[in-house]
C-alpha atoms as a PDB file:
ATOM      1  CA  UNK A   1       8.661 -28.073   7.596  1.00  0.00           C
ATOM      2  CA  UNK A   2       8.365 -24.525   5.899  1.00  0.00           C
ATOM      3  CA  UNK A   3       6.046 -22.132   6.975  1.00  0.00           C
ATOM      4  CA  UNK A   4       3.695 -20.221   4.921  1.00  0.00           C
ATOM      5  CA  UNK A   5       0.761 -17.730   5.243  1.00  0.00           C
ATOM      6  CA  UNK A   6      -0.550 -13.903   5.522  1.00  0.00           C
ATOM      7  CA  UNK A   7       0.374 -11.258   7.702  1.00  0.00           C
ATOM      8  CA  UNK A   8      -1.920  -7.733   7.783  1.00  0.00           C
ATOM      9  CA  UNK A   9       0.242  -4.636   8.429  1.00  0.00           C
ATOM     10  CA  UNK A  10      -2.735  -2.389  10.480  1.00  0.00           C
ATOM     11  CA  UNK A  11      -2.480   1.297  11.701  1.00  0.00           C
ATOM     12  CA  UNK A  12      -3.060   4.044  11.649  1.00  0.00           C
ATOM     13  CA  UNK A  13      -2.885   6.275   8.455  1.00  0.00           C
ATOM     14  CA  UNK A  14       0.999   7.070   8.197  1.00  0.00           C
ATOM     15  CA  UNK A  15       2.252   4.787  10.383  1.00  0.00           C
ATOM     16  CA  UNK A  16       4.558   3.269   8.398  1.00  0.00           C
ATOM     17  CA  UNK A  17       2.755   0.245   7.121  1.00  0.00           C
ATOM     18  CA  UNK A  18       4.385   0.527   3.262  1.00  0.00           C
ATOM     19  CA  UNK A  19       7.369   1.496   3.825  1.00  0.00           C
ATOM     20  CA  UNK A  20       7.654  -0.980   6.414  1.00  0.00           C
ATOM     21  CA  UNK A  21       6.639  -3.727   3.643  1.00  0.00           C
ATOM     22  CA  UNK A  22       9.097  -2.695   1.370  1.00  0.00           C
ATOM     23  CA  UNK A  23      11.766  -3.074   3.499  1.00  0.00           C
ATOM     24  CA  UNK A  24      10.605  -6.728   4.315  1.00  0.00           C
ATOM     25  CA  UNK A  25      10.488  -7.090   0.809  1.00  0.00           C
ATOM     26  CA  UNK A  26      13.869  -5.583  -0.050  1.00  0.00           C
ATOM     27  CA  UNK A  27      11.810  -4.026  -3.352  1.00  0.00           C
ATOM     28  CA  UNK A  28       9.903  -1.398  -3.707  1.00  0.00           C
ATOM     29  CA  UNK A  29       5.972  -2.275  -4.193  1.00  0.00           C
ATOM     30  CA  UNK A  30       3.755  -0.003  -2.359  1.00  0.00           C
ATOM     31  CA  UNK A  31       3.854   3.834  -2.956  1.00  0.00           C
ATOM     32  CA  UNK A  32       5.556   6.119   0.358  1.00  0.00           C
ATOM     33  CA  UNK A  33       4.144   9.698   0.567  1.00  0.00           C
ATOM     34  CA  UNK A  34       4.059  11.676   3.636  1.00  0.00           C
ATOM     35  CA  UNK A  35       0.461  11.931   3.112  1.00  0.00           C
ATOM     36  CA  UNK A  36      -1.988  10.032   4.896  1.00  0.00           C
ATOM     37  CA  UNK A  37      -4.566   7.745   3.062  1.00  0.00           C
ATOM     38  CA  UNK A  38      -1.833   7.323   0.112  1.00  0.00           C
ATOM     39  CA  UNK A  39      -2.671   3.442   0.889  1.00  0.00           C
ATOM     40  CA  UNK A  40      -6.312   2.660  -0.575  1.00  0.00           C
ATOM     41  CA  UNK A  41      -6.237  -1.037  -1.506  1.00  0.00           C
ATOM     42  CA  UNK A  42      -5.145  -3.893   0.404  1.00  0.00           C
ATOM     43  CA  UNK A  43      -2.069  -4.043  -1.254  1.00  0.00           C
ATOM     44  CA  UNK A  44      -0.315  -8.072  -1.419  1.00  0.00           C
ATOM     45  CA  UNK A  45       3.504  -8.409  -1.133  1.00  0.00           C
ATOM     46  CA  UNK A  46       5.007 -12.312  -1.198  1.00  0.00           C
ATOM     47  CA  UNK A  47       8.463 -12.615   0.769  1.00  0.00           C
ATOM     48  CA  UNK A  48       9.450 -16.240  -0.359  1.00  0.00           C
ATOM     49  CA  UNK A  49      12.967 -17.535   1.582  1.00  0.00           C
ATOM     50  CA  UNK A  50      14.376 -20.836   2.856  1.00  0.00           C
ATOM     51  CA  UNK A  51      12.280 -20.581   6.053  1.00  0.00           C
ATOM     52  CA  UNK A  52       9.233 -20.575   3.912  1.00  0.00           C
ATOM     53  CA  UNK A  53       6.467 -17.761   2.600  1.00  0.00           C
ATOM     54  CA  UNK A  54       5.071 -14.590   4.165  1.00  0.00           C
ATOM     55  CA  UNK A  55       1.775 -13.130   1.960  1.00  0.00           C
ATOM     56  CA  UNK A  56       1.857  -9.407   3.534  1.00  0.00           C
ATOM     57  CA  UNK A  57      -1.574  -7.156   3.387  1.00  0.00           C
ATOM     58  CA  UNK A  58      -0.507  -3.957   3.235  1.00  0.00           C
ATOM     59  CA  UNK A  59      -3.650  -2.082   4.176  1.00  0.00           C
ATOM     60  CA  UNK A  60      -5.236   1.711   4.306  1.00  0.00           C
ATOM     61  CA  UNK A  61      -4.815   3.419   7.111  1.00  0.00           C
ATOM     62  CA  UNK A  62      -7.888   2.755   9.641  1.00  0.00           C
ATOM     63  CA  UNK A  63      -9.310   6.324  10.168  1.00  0.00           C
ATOM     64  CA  UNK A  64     -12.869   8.004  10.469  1.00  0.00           C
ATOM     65  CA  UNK A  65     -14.252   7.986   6.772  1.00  0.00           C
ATOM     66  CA  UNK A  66     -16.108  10.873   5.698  1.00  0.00           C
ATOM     67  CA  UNK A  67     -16.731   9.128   2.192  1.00  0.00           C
ATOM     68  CA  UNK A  68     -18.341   6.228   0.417  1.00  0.00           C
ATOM     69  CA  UNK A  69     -14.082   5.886  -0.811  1.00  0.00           C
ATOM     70  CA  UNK A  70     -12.571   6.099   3.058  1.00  0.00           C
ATOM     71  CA  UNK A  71     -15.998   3.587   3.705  1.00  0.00           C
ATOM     72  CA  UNK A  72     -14.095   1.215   1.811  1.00  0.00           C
ATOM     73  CA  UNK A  73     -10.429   2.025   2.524  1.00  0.00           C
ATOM     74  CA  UNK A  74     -11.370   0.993   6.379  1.00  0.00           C
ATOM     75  CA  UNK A  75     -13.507  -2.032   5.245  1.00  0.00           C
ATOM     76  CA  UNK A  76     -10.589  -3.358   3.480  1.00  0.00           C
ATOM     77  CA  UNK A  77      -8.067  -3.130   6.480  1.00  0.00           C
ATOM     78  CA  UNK A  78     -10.553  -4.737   8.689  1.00  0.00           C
ATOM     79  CA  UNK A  79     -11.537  -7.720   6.448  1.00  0.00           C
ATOM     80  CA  UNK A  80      -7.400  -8.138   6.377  1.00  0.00           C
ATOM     81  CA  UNK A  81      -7.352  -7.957   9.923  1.00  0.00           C
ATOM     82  CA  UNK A  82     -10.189 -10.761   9.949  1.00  0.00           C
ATOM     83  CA  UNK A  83      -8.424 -13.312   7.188  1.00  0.00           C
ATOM     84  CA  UNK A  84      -4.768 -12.837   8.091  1.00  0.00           C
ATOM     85  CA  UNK A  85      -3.063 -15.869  10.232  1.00  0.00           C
ATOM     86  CA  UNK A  86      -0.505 -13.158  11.702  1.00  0.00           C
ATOM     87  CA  UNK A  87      -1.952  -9.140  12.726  1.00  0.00           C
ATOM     88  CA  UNK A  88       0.858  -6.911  13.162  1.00  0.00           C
ATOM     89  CA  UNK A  89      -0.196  -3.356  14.388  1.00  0.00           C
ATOM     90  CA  UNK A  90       1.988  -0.492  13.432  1.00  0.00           C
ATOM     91  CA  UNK A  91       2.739   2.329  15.636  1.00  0.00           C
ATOM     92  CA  UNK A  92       4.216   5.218  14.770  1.00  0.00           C
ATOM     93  CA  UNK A  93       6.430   5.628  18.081  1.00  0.00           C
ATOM     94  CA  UNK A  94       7.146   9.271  17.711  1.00  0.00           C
ATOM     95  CA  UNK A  95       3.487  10.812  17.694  1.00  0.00           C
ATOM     96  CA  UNK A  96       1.863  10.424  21.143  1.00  0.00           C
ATOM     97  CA  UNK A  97      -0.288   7.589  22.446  1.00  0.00           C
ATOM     98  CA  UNK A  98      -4.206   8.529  21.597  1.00  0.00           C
ATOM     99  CA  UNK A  99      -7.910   8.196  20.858  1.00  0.00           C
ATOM    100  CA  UNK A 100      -7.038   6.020  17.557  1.00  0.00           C
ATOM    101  CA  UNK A 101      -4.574   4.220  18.858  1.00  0.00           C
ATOM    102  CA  UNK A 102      -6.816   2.700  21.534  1.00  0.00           C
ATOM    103  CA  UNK A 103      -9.684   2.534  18.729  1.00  0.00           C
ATOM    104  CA  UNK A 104      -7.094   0.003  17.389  1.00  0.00           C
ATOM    105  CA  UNK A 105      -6.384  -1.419  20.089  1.00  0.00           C
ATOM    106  CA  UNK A 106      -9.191  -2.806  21.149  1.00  0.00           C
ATOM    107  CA  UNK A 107      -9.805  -3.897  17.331  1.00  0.00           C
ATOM    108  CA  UNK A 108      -7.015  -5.528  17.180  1.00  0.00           C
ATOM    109  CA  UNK A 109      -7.377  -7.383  20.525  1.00  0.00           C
ATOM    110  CA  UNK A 110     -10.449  -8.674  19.571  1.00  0.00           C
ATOM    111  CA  UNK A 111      -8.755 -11.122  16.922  1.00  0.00           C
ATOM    112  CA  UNK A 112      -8.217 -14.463  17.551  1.00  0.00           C
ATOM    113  CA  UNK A 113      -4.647 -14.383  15.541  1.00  0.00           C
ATOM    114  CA  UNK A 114      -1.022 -14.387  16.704  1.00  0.00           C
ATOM    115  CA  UNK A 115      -0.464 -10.468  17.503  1.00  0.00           C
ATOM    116  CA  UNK A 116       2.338  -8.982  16.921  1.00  0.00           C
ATOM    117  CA  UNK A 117       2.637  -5.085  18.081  1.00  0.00           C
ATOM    118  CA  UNK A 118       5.324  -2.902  16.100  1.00  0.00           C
ATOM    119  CA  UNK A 119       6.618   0.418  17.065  1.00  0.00           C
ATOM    120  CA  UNK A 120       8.062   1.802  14.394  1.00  0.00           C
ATOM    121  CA  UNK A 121      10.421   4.893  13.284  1.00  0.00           C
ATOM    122  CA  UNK A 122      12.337   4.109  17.003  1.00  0.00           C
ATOM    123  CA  UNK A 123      14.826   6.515  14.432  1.00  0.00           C
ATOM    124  CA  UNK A 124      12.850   9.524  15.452  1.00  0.00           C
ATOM    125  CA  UNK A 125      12.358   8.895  19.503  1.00  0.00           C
ATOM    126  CA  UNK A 126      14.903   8.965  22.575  1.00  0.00           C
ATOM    127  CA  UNK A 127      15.198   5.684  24.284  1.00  0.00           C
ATOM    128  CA  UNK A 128      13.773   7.018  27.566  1.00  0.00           C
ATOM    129  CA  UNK A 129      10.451   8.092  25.761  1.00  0.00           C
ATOM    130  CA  UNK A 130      10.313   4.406  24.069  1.00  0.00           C
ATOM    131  CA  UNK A 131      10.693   2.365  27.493  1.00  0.00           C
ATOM    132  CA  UNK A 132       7.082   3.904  28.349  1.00  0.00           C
ATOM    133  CA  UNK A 133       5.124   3.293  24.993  1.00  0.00           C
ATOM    134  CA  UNK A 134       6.744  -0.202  25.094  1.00  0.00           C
ATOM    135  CA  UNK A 135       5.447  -0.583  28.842  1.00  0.00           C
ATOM    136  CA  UNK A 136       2.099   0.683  27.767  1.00  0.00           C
ATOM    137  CA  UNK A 137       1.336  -1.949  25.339  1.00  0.00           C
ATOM    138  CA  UNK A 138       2.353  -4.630  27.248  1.00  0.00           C
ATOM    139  CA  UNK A 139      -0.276  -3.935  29.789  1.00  0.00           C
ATOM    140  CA  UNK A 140      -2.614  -6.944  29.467  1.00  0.00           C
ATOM    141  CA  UNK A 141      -0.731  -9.505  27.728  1.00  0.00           C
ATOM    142  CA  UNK A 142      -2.662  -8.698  24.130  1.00  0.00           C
ATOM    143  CA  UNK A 143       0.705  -8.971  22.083  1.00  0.00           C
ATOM    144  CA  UNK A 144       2.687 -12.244  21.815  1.00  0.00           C
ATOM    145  CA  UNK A 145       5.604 -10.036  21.129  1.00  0.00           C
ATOM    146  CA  UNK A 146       6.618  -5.866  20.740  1.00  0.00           C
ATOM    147  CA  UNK A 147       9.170  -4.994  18.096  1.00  0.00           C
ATOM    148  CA  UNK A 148      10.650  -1.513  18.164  1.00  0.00           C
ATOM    149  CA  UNK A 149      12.072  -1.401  14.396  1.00  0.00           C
ATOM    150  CA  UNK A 150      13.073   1.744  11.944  1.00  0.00           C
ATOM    151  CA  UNK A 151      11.053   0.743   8.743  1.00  0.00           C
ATOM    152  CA  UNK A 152      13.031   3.247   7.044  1.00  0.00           C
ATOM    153  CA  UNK A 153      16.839   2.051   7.736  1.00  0.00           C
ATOM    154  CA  UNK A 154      16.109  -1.506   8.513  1.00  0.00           C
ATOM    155  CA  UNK A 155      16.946  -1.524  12.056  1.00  0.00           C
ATOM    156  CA  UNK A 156      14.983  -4.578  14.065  1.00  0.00           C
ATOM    157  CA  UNK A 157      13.220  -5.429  10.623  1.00  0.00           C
ATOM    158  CA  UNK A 158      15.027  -8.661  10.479  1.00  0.00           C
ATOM    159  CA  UNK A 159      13.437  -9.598  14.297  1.00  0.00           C
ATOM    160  CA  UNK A 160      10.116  -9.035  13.499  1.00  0.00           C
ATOM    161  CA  UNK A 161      10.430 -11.576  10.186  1.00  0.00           C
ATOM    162  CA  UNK A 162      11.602 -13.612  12.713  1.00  0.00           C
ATOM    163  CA  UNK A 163       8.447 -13.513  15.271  1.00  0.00           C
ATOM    164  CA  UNK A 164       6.365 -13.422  12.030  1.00  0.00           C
ATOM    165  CA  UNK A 165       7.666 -16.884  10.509  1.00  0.00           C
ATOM    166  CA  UNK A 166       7.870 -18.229  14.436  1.00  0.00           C
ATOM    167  CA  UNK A 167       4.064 -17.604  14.065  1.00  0.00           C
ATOM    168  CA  UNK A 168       2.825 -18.928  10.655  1.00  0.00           C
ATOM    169  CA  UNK A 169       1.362 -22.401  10.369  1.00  0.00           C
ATOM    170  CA  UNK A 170       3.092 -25.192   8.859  1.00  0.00           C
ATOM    171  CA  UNK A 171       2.579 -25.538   5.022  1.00  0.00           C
ATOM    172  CA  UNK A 172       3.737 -25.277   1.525  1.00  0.00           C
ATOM    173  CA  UNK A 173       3.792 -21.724  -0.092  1.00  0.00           C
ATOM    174  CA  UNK A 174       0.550 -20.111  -1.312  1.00  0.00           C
ATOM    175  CA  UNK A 175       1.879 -18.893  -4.237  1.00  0.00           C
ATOM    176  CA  UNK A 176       4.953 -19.397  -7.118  1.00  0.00           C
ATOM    177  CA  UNK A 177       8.066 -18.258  -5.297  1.00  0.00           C
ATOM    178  CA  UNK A 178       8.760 -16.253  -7.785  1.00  0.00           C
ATOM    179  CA  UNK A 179       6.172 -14.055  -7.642  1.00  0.00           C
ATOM    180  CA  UNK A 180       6.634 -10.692  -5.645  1.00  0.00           C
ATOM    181  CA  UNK A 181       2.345  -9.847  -5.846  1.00  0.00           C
ATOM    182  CA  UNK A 182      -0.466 -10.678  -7.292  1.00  0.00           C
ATOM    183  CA  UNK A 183      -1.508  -7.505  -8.591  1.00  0.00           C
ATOM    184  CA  UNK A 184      -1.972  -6.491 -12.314  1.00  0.00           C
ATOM    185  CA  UNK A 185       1.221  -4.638 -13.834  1.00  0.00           C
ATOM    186  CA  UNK A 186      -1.379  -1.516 -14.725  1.00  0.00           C
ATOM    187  CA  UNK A 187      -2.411  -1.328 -11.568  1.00  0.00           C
ATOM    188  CA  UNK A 188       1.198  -1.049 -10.079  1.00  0.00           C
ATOM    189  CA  UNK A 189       1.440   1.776 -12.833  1.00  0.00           C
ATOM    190  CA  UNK A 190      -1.471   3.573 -11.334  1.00  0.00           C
ATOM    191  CA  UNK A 191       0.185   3.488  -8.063  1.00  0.00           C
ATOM    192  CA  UNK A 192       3.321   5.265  -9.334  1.00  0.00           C
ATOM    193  CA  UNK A 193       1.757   7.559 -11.118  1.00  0.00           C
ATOM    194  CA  UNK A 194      -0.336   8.361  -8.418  1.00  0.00           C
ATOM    195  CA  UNK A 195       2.739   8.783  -6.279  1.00  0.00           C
ATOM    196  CA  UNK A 196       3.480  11.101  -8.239  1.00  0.00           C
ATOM    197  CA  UNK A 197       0.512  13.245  -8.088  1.00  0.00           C
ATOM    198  CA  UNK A 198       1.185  12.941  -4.441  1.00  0.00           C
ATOM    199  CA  UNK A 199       4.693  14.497  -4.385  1.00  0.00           C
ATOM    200  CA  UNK A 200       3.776  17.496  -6.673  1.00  0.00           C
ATOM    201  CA  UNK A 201       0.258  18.376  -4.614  1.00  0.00           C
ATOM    202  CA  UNK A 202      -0.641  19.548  -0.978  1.00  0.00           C
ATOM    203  CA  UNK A 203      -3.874  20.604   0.834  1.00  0.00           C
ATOM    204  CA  UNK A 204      -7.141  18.169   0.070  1.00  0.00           C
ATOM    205  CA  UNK A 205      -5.722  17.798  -3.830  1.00  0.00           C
ATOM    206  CA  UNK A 206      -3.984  14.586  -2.605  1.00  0.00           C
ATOM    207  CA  UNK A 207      -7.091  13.048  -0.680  1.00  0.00           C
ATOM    208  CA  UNK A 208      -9.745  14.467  -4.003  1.00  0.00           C
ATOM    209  CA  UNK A 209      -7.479  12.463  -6.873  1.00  0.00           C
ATOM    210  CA  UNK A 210      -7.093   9.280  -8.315  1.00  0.00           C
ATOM    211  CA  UNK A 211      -5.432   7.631 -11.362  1.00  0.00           C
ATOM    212  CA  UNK A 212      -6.418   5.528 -14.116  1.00  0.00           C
ATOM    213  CA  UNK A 213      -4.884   3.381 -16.757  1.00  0.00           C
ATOM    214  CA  UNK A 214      -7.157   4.095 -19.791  1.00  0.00           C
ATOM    215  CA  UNK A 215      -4.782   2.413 -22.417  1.00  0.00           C
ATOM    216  CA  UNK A 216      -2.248   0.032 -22.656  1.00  0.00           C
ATOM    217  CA  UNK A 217      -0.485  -0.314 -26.078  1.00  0.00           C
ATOM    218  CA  UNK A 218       2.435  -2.783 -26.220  1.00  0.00           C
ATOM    219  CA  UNK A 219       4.282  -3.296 -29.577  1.00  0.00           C
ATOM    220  CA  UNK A 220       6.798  -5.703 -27.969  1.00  0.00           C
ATOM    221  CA  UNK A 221      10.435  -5.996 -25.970  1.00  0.00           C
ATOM    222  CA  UNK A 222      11.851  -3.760 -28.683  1.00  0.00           C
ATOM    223  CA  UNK A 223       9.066  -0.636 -28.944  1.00  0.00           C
ATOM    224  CA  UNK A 224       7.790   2.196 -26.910  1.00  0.00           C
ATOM    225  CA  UNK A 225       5.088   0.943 -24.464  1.00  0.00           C
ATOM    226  CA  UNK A 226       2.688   3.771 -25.020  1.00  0.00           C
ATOM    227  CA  UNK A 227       0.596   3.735 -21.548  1.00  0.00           C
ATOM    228  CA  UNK A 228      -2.607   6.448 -21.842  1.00  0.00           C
ATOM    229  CA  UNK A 229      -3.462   7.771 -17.831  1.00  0.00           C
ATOM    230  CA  UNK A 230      -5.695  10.120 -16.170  1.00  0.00           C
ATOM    231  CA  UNK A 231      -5.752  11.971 -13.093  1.00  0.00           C
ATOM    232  CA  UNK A 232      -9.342  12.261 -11.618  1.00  0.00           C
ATOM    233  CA  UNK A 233     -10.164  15.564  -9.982  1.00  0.00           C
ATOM    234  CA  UNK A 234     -13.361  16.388  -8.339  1.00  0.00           C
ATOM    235  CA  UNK A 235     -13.323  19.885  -8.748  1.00  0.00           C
ATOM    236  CA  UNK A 236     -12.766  22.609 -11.857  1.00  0.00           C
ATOM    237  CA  UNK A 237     -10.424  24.681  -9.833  1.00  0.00           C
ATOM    238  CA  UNK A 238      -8.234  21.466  -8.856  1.00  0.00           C
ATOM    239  CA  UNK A 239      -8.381  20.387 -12.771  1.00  0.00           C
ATOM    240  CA  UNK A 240      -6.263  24.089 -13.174  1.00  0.00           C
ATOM    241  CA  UNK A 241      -4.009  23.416 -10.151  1.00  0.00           C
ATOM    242  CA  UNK A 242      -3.139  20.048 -11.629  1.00  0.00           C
ATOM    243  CA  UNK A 243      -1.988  21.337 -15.018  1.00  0.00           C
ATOM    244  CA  UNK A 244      -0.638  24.339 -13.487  1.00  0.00           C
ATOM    245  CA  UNK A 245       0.536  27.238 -15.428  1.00  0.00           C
ATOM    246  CA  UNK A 246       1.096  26.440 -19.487  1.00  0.00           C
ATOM    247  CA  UNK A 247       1.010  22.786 -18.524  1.00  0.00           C
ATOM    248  CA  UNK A 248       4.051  22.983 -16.020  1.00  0.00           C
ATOM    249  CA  UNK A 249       2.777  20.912 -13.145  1.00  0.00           C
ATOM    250  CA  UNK A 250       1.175  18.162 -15.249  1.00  0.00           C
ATOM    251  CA  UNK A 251       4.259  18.128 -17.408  1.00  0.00           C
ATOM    252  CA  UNK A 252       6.839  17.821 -14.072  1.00  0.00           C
ATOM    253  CA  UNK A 253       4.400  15.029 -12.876  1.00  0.00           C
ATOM    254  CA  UNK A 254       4.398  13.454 -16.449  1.00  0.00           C
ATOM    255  CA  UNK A 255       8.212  13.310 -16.121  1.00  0.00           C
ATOM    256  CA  UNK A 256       8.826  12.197 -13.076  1.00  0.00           C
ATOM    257  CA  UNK A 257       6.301   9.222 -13.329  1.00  0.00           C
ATOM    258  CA  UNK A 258       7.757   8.444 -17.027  1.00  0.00           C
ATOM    259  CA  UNK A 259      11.279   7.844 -15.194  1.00  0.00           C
ATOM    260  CA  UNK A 260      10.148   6.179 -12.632  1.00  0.00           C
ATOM    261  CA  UNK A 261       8.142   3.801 -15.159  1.00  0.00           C
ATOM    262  CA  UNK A 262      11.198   3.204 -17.420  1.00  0.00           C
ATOM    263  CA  UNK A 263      13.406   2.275 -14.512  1.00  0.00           C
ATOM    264  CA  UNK A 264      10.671  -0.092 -12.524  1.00  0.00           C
ATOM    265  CA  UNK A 265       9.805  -2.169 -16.379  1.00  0.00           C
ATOM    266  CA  UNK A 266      13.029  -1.597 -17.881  1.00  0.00           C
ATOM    267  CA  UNK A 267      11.721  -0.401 -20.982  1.00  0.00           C
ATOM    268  CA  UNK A 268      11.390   2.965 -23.180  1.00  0.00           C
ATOM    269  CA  UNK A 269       7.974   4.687 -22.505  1.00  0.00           C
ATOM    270  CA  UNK A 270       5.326   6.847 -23.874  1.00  0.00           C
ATOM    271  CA  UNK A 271       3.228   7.695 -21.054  1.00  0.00           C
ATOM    272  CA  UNK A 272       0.290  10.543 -22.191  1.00  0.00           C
ATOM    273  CA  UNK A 273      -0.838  12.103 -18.792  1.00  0.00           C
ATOM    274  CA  UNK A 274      -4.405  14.007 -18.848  1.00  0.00           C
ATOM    275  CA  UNK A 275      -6.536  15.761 -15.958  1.00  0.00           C
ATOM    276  CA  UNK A 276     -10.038  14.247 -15.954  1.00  0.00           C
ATOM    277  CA  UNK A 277     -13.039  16.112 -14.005  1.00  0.00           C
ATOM    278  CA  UNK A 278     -15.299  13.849 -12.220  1.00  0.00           C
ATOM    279  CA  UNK A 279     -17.561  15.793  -9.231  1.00  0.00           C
ATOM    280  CA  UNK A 280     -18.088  13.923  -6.492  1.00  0.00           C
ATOM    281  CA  UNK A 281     -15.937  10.885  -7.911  1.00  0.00           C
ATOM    282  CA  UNK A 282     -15.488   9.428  -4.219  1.00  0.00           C
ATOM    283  CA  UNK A 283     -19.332   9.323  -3.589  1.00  0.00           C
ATOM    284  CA  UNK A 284     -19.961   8.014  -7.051  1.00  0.00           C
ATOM    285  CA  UNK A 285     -20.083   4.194  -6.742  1.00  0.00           C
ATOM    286  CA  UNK A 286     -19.900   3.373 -10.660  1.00  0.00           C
ATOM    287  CA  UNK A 287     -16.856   4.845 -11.008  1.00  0.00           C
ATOM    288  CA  UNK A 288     -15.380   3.387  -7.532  1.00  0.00           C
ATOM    289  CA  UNK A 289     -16.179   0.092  -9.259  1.00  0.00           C
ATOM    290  CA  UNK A 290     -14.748   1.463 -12.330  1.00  0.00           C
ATOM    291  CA  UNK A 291     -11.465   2.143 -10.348  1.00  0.00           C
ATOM    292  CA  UNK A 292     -11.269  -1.003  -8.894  1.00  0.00           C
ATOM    293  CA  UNK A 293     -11.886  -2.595 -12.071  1.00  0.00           C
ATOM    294  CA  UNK A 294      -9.435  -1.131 -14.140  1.00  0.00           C
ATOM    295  CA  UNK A 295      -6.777  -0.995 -11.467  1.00  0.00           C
ATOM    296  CA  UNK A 296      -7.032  -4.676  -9.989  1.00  0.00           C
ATOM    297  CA  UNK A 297      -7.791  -6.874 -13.032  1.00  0.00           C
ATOM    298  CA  UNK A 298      -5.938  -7.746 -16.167  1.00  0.00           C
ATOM    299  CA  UNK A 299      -6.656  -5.515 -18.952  1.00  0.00           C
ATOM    300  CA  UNK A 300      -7.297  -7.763 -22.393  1.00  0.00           C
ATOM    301  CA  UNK A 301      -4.253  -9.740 -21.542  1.00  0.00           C
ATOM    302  CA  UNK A 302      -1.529  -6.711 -20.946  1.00  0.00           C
ATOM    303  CA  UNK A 303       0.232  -5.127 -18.188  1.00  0.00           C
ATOM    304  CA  UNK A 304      -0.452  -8.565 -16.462  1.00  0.00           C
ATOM    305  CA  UNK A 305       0.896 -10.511 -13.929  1.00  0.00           C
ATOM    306  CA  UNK A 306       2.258 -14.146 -13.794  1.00  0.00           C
ATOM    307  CA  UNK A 307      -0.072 -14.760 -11.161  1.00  0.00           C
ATOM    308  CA  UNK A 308      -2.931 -12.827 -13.840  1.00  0.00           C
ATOM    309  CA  UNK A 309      -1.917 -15.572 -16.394  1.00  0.00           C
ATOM    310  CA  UNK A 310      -2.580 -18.594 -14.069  1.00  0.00           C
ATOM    311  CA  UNK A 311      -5.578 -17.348 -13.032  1.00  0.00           C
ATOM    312  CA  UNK A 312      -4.319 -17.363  -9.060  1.00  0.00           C
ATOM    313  CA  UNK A 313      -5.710 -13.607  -8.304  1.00  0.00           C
ATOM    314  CA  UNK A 314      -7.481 -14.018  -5.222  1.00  0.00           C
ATOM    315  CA  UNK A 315     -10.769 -12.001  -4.987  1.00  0.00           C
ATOM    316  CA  UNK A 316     -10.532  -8.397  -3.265  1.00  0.00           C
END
């Protein structure tokens, strides 16, 4: 019989966990940045093949939160970690072994799941410093298998699927087969523009912004789809940063998230880009809802997903 059910991609904050799902995925679904915390959501990628159906969570990086936000961020990976049938736990091989990694450790030994450990970007480390980290987690039997893989060129991806499906129970698939996630087109559009953002900022401007779809106004196949975003900033100073000098930050994001919009829905688009100051936005618990909200549901029927229109989004 096929095999079907969820896998949670755990680590640390950049270890690789998105990049390493879009490579299972062979599509691009979860922002990349080199900055840590660019994952806030438990993001849901479906690989559907002959073999049968893997539901990846895609999940923040677990790290001390300082906010109500990070609070959350970490409460998502760990309720992941708790409902997924398969725990993978990525390593980033070329940083050395320390006080987080054996904070997830032990977390992760504690599940009763299949556990798979991966060390990944094996790209970046010499072969005689990889023997000893793979040693190392061996210790103790807490991992029915250790995958050294390169998330970014593909290299021992294709061994890990196969541990994965060798570990998934027996079953039909949990979703259409044609669905790549269950997430709300919008919210995708957040997440690039937010990417964005990412690319074009450095210092705490990355961790003190977010981005939200405020409009959505589709005229059909043949028309502009006019999307209406803002970028939240918590502080005045950041608000003039973001906009930069006579608009030519906000305009180079606006650009470069239009283009990247265009190519990922294949259509012409208008996409109006403001900076919006909220203080304190990631202690503020209204507008965390609000972000969540906006970002995870369907918005008066647009920028939906199949899954959206059969009413099959699971509950975050």
């Amino acid at each position: 019989m096929p095999r079907a059910g969820t896998v949670a991609l755990v680590g640390r904050p950049n270890a690789g966990k998105s990049t390493l799902m879009n490579r299972l995925l062979a599509e691009k679904l979860a922002i990349v940045s080199d900055k840590p915390q660019t994952t806030r959501h438990r993001i849901v990628g479906i690989l559907s093949e002959p073999r049968g159906q893997v539901v990846f969570f895609d999940t923040p990086g677990v790290h001390r939160p300082l906010h109500r936000l990070n609070r959350e961020m970490v409460r998502r990976a760990t309720e992941a970690l708790a409902e997924a049938d398969v725990v993978c736990l990525i390593v980033d091989a070329a940083e050395p072994h320390g006080h987080g990694d054996r904070f997830l450790l032990d977390l992760v030994r504690a599940s009763s799941q299949p556990r798979l450990l991966v060390l990944n970007k094996i790209d970046l480390v010499r072969k005689e410093k990889l023997l000893p980290r793979i040693a190392l987690y061996a210790e103790g039997g807490a991992f029915a298998a250790i995958v050294p893989l390169s998330a970014l060129d593909g290299d021992g991806c294709g061994l890990l699927l196969d541990e994965i499906f060798a570990r998934l129970p027996e079953g039909p698939p949990l979703y259409d087969p044609e669905l790549l996630t269950v997430h709300a087109e919008r919210f995708l559009v957040a997440e690039r523009i937010r990417e964005k953002v990412l690319e074009a900022t450095h210092d705490e401007l990355p961790f003190t912004t977010a981005v939200l779809v405020e409009s959505w106004a589709d005229p059909g196949e043949e028309g502009v789809l006019r999307i209406g975003a803002a970028i939240l900033v918590e502080r005045d100073s950041h608000k003039g940063i973001l906009v930069g000098k006579r608009g030519e930050t906000i305009k180079k994001i606006g650009t470069a998230a239009r283009l990247d919009l265009e190519d990922y829905l294949e259509r012409r688009i208008f996409l109006d880009l403001r900076v919006r100051l909220e203080p304190d936005w990631r202690e503020n618990p209204r507008l965390l809802a609000e972000l969540d909200r906006h970002l995870l549901a369907p918005l008066d029927g647009d920028g939906a997903t199949v899954a959206d229109a059969e009413g099959d989004l699971p509950e975050d």
